[in-house]
N, C-alpha and C. Protein backbone atom coordinates (compact mmCIF):
# COMPACT_ATOMS: atom_id res chain seq x y z
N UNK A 1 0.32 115.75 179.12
CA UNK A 1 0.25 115.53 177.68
C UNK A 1 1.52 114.81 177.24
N UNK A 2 1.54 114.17 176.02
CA UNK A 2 2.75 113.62 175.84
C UNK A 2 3.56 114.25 175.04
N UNK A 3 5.13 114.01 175.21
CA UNK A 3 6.24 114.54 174.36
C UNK A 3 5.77 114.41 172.88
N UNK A 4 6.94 115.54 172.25
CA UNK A 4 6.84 115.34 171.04
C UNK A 4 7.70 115.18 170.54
N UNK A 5 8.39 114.00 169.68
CA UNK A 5 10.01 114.22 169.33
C UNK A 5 10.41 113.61 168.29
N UNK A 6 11.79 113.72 167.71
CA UNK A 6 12.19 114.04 167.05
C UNK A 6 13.15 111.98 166.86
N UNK A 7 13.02 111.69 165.74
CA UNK A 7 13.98 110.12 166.00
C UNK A 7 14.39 110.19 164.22
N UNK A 8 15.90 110.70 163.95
CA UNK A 8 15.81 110.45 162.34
C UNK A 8 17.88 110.24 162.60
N UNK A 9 17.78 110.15 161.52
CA UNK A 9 19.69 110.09 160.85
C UNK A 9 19.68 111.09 160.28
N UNK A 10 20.76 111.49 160.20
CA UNK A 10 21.32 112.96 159.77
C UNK A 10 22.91 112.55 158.89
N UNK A 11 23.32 113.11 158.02
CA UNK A 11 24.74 112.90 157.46
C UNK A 11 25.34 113.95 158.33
N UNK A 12 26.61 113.89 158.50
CA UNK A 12 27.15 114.95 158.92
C UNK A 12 27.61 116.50 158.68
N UNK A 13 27.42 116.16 157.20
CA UNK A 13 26.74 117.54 157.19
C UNK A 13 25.46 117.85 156.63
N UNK A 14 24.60 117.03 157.80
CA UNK A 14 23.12 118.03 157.74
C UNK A 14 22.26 117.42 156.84
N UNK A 15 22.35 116.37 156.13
CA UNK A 15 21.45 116.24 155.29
C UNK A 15 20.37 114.96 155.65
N UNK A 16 19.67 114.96 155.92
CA UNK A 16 18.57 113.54 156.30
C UNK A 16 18.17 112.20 154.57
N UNK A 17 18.17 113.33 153.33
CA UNK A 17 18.15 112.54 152.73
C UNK A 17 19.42 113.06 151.31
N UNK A 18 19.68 112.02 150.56
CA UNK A 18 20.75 112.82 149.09
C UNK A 18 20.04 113.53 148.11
N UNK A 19 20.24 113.74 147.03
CA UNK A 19 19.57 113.98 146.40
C UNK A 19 18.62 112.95 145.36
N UNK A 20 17.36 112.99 145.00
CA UNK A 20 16.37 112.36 144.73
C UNK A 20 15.73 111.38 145.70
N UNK A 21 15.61 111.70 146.83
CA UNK A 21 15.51 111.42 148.37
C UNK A 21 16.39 109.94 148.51
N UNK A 22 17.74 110.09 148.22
CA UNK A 22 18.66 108.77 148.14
C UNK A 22 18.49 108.44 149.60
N UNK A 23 18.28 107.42 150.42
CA UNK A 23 18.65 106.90 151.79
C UNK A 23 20.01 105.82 151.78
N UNK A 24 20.59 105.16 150.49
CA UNK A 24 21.50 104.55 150.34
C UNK A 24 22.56 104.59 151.38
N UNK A 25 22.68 105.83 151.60
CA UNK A 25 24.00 106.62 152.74
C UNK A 25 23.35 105.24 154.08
N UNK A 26 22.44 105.26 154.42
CA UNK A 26 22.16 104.93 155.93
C UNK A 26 22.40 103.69 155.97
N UNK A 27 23.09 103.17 155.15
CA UNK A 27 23.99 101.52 155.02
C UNK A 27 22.78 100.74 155.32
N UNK A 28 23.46 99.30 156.02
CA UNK A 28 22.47 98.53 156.08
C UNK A 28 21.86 98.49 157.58
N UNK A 29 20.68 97.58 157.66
CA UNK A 29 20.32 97.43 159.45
C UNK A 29 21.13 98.30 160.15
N UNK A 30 20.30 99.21 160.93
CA UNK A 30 20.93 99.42 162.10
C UNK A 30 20.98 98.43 163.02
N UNK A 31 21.93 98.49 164.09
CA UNK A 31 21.98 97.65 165.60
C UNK A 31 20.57 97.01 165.75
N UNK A 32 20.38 96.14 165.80
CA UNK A 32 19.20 96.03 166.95
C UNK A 32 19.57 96.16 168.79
N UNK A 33 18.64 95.81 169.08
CA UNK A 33 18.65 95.98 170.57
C UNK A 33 19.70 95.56 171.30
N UNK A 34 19.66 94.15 171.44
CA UNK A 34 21.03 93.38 172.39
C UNK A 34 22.17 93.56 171.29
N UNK A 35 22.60 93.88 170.11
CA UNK A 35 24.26 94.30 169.70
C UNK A 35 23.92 95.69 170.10
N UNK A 36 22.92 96.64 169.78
CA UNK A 36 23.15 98.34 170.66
C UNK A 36 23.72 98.46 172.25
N UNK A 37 22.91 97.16 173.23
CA UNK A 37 22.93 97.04 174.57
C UNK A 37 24.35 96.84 174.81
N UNK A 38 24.97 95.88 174.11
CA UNK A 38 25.91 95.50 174.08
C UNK A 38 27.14 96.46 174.27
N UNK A 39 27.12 97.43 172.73
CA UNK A 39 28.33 98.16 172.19
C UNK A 39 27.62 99.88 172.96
N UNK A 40 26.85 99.79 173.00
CA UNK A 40 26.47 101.07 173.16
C UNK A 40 25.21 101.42 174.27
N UNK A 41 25.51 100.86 175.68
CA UNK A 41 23.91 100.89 176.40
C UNK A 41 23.02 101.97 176.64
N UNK A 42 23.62 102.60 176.58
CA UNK A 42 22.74 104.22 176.62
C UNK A 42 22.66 104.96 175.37
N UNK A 43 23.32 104.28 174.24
CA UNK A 43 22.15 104.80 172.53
C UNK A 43 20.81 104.04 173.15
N UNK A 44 20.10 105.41 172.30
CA UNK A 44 18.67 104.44 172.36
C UNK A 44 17.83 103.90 170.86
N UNK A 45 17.94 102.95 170.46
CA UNK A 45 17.57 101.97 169.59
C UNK A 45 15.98 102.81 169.13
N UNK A 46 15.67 101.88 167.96
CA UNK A 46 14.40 102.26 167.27
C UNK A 46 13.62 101.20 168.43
N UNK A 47 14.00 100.13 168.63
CA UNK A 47 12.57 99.43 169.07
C UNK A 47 12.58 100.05 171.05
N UNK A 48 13.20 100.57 171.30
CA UNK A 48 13.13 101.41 172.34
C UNK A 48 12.47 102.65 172.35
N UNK A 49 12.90 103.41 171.78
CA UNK A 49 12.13 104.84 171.15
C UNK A 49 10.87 104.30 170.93
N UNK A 50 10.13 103.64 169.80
CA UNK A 50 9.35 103.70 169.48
C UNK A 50 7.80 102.80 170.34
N UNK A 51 8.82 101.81 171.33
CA UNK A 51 7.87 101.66 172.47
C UNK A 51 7.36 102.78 173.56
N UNK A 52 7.63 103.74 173.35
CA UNK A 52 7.22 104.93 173.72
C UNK A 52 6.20 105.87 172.79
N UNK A 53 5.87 105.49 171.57
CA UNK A 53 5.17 106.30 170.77
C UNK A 53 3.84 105.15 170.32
N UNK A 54 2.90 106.44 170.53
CA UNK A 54 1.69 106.81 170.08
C UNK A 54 1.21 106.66 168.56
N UNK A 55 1.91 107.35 168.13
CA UNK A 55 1.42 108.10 166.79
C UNK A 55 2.62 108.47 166.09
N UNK A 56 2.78 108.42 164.39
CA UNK A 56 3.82 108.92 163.63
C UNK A 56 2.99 109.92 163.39
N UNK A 57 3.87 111.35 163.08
CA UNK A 57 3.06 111.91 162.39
C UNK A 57 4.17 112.43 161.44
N UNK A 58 3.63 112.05 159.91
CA UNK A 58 4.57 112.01 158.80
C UNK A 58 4.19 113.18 157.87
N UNK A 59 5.12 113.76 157.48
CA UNK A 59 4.97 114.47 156.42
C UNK A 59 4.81 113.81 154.79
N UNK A 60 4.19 114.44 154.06
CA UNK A 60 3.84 113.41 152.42
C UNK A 60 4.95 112.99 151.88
N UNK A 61 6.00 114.21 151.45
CA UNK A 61 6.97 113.57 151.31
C UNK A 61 7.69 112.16 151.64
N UNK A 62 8.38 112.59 152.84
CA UNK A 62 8.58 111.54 153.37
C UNK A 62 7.63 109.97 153.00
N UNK A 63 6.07 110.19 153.60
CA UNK A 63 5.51 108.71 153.02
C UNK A 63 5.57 108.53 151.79
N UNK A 64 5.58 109.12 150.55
CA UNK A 64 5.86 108.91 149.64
C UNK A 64 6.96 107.76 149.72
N UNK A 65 8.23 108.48 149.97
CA UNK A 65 9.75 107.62 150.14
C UNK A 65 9.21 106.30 151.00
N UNK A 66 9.03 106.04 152.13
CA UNK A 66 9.09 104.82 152.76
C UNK A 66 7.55 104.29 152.46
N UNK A 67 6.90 104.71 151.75
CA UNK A 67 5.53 103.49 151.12
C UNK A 67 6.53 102.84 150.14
N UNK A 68 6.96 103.17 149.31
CA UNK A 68 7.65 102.28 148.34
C UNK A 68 9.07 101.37 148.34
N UNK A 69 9.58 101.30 149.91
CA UNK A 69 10.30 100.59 150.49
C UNK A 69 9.32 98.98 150.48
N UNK A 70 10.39 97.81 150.51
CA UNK A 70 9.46 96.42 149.96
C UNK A 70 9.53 95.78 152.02
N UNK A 71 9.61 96.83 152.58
CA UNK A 71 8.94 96.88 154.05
C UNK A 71 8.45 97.62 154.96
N UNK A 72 7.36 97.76 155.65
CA UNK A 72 6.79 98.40 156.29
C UNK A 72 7.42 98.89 157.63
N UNK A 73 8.10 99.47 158.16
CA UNK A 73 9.06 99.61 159.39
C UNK A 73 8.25 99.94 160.63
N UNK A 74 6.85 100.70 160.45
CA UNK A 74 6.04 101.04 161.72
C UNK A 74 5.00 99.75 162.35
N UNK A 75 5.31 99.01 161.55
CA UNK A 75 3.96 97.61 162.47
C UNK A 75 2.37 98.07 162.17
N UNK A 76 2.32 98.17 163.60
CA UNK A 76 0.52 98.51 163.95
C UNK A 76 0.51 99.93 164.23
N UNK A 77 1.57 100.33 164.35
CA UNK A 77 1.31 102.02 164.78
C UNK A 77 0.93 102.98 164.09
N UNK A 78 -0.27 103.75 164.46
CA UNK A 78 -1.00 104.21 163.48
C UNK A 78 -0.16 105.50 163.01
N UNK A 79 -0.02 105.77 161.95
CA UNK A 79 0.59 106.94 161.00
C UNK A 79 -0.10 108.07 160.68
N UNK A 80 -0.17 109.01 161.21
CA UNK A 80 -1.05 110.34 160.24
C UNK A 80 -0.07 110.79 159.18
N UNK A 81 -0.78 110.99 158.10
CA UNK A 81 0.05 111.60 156.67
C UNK A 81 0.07 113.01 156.57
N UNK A 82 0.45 114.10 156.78
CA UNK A 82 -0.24 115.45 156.44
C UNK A 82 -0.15 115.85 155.11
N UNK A 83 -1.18 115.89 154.94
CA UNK A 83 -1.03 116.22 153.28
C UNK A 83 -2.41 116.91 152.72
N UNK A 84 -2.07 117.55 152.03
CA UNK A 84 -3.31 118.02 151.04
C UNK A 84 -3.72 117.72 149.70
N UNK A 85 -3.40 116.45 149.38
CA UNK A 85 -3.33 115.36 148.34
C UNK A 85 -4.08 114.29 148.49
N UNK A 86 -4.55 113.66 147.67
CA UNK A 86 -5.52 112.41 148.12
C UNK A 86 -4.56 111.54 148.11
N UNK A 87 -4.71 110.70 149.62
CA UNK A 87 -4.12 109.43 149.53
C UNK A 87 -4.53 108.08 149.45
N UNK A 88 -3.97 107.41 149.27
CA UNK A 88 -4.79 105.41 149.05
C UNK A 88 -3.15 104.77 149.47
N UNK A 89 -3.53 104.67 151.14
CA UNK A 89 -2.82 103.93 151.83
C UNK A 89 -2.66 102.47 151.66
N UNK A 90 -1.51 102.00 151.46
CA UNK A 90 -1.60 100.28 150.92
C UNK A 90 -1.31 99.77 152.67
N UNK A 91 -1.62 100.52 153.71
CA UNK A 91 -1.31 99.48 155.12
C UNK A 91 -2.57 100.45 156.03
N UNK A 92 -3.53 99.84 156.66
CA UNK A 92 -4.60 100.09 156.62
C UNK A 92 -4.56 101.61 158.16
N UNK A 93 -3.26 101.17 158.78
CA UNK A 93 -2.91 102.00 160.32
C UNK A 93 -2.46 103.52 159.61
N UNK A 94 -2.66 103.54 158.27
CA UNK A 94 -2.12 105.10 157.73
C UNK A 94 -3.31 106.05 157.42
N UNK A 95 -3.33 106.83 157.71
CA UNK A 95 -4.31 107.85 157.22
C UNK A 95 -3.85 109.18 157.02
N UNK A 96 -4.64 109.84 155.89
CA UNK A 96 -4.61 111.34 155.61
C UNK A 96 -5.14 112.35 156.73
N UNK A 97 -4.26 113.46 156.96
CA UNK A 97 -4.66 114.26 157.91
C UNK A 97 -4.29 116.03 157.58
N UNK A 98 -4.74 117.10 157.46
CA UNK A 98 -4.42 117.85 157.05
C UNK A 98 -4.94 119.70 158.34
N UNK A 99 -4.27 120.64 157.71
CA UNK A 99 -4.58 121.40 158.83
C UNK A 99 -3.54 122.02 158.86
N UNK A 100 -2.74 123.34 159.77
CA UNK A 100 -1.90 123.98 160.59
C UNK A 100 -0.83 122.80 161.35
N UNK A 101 -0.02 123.50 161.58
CA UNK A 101 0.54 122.74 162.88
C UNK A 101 0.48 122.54 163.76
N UNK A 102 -0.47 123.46 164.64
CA UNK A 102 -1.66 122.74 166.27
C UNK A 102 -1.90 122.17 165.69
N UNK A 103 -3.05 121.99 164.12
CA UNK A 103 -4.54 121.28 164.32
C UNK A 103 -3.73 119.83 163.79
N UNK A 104 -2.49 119.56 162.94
CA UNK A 104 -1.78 118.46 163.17
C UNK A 104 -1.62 117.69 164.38
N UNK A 105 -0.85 118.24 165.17
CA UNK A 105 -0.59 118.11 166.44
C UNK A 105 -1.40 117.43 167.48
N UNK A 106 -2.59 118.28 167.54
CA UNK A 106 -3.66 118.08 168.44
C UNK A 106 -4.26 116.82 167.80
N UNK A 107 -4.20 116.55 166.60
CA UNK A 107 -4.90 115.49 166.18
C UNK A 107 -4.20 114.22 166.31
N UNK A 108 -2.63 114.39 166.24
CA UNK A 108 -1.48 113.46 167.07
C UNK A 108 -1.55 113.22 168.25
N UNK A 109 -1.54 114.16 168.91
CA UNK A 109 -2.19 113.76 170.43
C UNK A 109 -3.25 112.58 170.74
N UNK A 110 -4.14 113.53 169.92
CA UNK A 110 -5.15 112.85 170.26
C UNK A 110 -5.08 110.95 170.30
N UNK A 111 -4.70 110.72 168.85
CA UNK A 111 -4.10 109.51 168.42
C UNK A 111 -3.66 108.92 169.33
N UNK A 112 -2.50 109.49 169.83
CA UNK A 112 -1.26 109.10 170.99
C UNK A 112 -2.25 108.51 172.22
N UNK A 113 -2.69 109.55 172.92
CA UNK A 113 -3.07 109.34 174.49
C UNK A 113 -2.14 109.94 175.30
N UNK A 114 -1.39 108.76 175.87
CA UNK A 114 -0.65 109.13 176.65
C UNK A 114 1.07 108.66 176.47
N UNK A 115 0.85 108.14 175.09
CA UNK A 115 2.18 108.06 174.72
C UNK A 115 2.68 109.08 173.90
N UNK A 116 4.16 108.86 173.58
CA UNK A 116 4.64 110.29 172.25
C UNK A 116 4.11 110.11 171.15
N UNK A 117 3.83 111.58 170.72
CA UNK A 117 4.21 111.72 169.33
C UNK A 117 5.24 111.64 168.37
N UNK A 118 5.83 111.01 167.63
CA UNK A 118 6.82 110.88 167.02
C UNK A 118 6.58 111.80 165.44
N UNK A 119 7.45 112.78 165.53
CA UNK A 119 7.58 113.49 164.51
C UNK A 119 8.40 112.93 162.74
N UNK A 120 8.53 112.95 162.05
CA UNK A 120 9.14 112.41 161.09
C UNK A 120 9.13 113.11 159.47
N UNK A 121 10.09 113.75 159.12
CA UNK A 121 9.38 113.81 157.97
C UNK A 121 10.45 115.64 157.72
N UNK A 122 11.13 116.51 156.77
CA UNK A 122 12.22 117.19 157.44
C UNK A 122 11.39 118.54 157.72
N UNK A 123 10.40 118.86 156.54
CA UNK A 123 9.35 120.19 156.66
C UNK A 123 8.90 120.22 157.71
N UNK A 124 8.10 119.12 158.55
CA UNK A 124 7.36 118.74 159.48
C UNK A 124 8.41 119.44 161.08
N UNK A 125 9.43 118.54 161.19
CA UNK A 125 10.50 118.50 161.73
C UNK A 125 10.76 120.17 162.31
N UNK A 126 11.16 120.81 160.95
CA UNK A 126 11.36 122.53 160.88
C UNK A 126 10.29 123.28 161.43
N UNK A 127 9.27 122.67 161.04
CA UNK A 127 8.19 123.86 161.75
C UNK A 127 7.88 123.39 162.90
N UNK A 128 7.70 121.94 163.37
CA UNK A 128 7.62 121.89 164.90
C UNK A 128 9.21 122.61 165.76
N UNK A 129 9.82 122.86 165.32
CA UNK A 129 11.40 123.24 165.98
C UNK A 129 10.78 124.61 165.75
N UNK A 130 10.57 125.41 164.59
CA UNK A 130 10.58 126.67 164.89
C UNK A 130 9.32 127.15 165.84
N UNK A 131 8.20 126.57 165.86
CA UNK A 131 6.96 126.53 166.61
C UNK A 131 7.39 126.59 167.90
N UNK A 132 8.19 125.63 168.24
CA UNK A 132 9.01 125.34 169.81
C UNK A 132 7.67 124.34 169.97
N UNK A 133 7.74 123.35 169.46
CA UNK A 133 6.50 122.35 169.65
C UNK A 133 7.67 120.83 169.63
N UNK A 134 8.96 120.97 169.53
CA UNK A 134 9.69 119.76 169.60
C UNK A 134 10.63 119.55 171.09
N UNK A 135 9.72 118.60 171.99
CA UNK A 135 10.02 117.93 172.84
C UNK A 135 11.42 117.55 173.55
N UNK A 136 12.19 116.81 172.44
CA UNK A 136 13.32 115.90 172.47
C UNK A 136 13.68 115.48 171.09
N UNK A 137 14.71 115.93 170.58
CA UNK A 137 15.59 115.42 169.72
C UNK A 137 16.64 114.05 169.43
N UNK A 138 16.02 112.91 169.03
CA UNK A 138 17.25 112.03 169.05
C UNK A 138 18.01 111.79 167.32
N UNK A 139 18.90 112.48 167.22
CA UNK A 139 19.66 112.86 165.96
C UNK A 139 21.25 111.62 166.00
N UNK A 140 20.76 109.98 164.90
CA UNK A 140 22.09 109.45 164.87
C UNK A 140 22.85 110.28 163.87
N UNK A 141 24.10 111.23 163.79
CA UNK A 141 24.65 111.57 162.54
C UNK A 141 25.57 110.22 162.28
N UNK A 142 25.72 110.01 161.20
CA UNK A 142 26.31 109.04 160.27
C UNK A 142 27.54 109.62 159.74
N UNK A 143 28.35 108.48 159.63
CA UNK A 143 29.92 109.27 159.32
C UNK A 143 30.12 109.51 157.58
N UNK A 144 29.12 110.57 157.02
CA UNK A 144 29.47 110.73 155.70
C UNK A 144 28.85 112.07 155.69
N UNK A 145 29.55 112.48 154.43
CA UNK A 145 28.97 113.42 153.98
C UNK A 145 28.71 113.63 152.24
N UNK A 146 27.19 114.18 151.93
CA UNK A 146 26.40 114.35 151.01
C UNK A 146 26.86 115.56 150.07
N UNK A 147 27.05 116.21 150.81
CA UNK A 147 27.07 117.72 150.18
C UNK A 147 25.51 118.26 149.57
N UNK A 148 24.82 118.05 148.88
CA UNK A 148 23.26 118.01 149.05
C UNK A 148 22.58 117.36 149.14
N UNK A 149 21.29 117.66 149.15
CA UNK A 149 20.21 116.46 148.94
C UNK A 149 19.05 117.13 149.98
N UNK A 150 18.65 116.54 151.42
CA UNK A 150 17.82 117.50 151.71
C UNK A 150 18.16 117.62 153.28
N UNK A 151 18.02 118.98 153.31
CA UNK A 151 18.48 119.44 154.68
C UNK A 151 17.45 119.29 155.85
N UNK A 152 18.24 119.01 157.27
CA UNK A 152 17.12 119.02 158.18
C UNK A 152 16.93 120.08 158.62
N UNK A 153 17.69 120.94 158.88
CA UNK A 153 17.27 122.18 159.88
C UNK A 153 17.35 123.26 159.01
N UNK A 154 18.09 123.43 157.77
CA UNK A 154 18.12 124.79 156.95
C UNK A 154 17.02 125.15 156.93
N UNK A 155 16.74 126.30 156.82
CA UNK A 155 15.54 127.36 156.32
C UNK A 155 15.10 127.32 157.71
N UNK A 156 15.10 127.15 158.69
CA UNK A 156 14.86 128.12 159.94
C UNK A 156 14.94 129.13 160.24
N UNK A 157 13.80 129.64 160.37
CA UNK A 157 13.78 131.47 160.28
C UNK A 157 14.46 132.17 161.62
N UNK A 158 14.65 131.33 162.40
CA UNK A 158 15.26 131.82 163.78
C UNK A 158 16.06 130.93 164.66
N UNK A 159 17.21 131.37 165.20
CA UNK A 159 18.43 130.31 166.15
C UNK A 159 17.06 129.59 167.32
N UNK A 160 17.58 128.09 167.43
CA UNK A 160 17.08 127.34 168.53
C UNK A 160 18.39 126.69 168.96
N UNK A 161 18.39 127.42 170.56
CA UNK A 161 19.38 126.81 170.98
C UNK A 161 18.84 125.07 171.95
N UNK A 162 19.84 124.54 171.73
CA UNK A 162 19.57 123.32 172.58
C UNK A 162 20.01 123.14 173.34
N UNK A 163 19.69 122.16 174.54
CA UNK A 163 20.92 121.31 175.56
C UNK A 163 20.97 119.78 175.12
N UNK A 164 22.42 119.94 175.01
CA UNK A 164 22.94 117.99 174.88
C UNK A 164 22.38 117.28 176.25
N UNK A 165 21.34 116.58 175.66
CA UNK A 165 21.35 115.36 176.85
C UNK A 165 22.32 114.51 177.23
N UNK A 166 22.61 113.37 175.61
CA UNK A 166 24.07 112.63 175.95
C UNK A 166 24.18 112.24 174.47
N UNK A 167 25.63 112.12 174.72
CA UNK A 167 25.95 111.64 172.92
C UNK A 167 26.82 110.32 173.42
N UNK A 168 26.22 109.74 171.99
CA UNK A 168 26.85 108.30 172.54
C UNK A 168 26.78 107.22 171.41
N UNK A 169 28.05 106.41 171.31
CA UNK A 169 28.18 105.99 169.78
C UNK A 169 27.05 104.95 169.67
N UNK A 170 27.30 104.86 168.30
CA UNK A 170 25.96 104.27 167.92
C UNK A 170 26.13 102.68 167.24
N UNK A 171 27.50 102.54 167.03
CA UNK A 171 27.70 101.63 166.15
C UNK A 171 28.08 101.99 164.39
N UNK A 172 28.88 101.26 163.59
CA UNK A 172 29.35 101.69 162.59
C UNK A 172 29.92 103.12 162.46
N UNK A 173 30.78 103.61 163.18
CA UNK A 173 30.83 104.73 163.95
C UNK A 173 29.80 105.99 163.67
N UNK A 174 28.70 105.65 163.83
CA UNK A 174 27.99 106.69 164.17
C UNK A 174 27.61 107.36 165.47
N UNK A 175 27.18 108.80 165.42
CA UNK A 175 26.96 109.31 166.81
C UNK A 175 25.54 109.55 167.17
N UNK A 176 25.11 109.25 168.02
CA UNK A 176 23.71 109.43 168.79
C UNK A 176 23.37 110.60 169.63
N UNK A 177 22.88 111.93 169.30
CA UNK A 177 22.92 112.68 170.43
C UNK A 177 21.31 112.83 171.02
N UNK A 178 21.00 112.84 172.11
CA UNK A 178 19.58 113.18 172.82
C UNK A 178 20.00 114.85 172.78
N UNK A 179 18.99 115.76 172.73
CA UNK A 179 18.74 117.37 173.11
C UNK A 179 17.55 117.59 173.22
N UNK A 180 17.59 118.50 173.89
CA UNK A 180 16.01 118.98 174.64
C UNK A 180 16.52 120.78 174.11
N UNK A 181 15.29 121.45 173.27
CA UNK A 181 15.20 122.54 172.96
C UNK A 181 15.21 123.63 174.38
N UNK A 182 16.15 124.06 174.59
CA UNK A 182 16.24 125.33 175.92
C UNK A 182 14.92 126.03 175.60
N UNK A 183 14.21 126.35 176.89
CA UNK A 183 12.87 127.09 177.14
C UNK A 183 13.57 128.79 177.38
C-alpha cells in the first residue's frame, strides 16, 4: 500500500498558518530544484515529493485558503476535499469527499494506487498523527515566529514520539526535517 505523509512549513514556533490564515510569513518562491540541488542536495523539494504522490487529500479549510490563491500549485493531481459542505470546484481534478478517517483514507488510496498519499491541511494532519495513520513527516520550519495563528500539532490528545530521518537546510535559512512516527 502506499505511504502516507506529511509535506507543509511550519514557523518555528509551531504555527503552519498566522492569524486569519496569513501565509505571508512563507516569503516568496521556494528553491526550485537545481538552486535546492545545488545549496542543499538532500532537502527534498516540492517537485520531488510530489512526484511521488497520488492523491492530495485536503482538508476544507485549507482549500478554502489555496482556491483563492491567483495559482493553482497541484497541476493534474487529483485533490480530495473532505468536507461536509457543498463544494463547486473552479479546477476540474478537485472533488468533495467526506466520511471518518479510514473511509477518507481508503478513498485516498484508492485514488493514489500505488503512489503516496499526500496529507495537507492542519485538522487533517492531527488526526492522521494521532490515528498513527502518518507515514513520513517532511516539516520545512521557517526562521520566524508568529506567536498565533494556527497550530500544527496542538490539541493532540496523546505524545507521538518520532525518529529524525535528516535535517537539512533548506535555503533562506530554513530547516528541513524528514521523521518517521516510532511504531
Amino acid at each position: 500500500m502506499s505511504r502516507v505523509r506529511v509535506y507543509i512549513a511550519s514557523s518555528l514556533d509551531g504555527f503552519i498558518a498566522g492569524p486569519d490564515d496569513d501565509l505571508s510569513w512563507l516569503g516568496g518562491d521556494p528553491p526550485n530544484e537545481a538552486q535546492l540541488a545545488a545549496r542543499s542536495p538532500e532537502a527534498l523539494s516540492y517537485e520531488r515529493f510530489i512526484a511521488d504522490v497520488g492523491v492530495l487529500l485536503m482538508g476544507r479549510r485549507t482549500y478554502d485558503v489555496v482556491e483563492k490563491f491567483d495559482q493553482w500549485f497541484y497541476g493534474d493531481l487529483p485533490v480530495l476535499v473532505a468536507t461536509h459542505r457543498p463544494l463547486t470546484p473552479r479546477v476540474p481534478t478537485v472533488r468533495a469527499i467526506s466520511g471518518d478517517l479510514d473511509s477518507l483514507l481508503a478513498q485516498a488510496h484508492e485514488v493514489a494506487g500505488t503512489k503516496d498519499v499526500y496529507i495537507d491541511g492542519g485538522e487533517l494532519i492531527r488526526q492522521a498523527t494521532l490515528a498513527r495513520r502518518v507515514d513520513e513527516f517532511v516539516i520545512t520550519w521557517i526562521p520566524v515566529l508568529l506567536g498565533r495563528g494556527l497550530p500544527l500539532f496542538a490539541g493532540l490528545a496523546e505524545r507521538r514520539d518520532l525518529e529524525i530521518l535528516s535535517s537539512t537546510p533548506f535555503g533562506g535559512g530554513a530547516l528541513q526535517i524528514k521523521a518517521r512516527p516510532k511504531r
